[in-house]
C-alpha atoms as a PDB file:
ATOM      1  CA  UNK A   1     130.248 103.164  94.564  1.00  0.00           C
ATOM      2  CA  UNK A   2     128.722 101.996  97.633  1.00  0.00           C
ATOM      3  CA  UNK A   3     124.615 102.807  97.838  1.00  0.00           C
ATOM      4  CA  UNK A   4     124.712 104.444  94.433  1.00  0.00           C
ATOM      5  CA  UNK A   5     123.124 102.653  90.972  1.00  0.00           C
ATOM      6  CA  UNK A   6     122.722 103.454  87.266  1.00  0.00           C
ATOM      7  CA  UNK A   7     119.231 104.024  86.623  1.00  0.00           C
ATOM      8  CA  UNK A   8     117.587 103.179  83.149  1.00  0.00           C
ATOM      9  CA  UNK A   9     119.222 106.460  81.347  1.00  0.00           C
ATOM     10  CA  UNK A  10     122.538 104.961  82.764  1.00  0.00           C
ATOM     11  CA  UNK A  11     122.723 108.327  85.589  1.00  0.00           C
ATOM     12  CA  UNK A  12     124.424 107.167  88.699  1.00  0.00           C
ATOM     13  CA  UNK A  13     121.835 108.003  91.458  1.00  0.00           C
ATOM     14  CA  UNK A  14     121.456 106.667  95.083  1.00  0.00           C
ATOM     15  CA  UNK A  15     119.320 103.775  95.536  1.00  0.00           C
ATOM     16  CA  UNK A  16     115.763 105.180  97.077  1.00  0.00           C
ATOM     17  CA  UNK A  17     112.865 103.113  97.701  1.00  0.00           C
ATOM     18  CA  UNK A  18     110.254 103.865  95.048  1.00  0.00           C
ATOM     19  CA  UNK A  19     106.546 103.489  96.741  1.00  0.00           C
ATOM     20  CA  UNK A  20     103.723 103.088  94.318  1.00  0.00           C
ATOM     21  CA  UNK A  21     100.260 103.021  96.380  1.00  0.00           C
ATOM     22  CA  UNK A  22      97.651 101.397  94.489  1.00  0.00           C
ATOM     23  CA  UNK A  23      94.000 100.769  95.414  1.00  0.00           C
ATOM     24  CA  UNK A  24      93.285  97.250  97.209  1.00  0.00           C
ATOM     25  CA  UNK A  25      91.237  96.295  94.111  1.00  0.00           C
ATOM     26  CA  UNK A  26      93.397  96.898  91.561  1.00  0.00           C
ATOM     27  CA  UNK A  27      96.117  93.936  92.179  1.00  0.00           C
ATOM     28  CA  UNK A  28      96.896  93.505  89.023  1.00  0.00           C
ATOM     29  CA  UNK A  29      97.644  96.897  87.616  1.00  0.00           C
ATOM     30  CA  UNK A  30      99.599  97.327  90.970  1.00  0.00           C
ATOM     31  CA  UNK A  31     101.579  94.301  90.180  1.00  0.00           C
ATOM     32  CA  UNK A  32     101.895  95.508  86.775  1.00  0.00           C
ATOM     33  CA  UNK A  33     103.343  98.891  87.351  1.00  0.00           C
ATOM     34  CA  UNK A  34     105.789  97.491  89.972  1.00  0.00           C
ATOM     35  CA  UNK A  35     107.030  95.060  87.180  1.00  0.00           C
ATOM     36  CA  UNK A  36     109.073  98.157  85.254  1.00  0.00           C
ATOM     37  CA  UNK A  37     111.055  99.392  87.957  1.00  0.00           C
ATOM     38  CA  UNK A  38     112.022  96.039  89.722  1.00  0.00           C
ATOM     39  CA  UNK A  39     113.358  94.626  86.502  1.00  0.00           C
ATOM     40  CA  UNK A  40     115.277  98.371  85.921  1.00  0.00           C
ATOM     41  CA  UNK A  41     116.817  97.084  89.237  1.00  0.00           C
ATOM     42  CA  UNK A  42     115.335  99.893  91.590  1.00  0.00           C
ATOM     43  CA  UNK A  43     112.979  98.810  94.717  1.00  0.00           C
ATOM     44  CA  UNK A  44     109.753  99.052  94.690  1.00  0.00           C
ATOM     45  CA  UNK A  45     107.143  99.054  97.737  1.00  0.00           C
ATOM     46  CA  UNK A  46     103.229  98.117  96.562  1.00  0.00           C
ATOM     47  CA  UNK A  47     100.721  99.587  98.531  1.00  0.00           C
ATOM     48  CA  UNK A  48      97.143  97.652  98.403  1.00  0.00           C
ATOM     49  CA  UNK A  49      95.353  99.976 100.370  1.00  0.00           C
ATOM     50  CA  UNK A  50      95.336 103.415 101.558  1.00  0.00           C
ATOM     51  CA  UNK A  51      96.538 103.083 105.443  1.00  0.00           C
ATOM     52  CA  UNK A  52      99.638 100.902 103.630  1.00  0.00           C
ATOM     53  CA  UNK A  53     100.289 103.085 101.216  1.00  0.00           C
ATOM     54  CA  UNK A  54     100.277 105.923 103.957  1.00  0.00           C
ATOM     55  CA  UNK A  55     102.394 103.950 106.143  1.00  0.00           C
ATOM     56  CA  UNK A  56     104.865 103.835 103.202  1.00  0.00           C
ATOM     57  CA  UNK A  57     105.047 107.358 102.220  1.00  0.00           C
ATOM     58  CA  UNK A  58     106.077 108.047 106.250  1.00  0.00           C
ATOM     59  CA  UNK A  59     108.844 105.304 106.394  1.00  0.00           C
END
């Protein structure tokens, strides 16, 4: 099916952009908690600050 994925529980469900805004100074942890969903095969946006991570949550 066209636009549509299994997700970790094996549900089909349509691929969505998943936007995790972390703080500028936490790089690490933000790279860290995009880590899980990327290699579950769903996209992941990282925010490093809060006008990006705004910017993201409007798109």
């Amino acid at each position: 099916m066209a636009g549509m994925q299994s997700g970790p529980a094996g549900a089909r469900a349509a691929i969505l952009p998943m936007h995790l805004p972390v703080d500028g100074g936490e790089e690490k942890l933000g790279d860290y908690l995009r880590k899980g969903p990327v290699e579950s095969g769903y996209n992941a946006d990282l925010a490093r600050d809060g006008d990006q991570g705004l910017a993201l949550a409007r798109a």
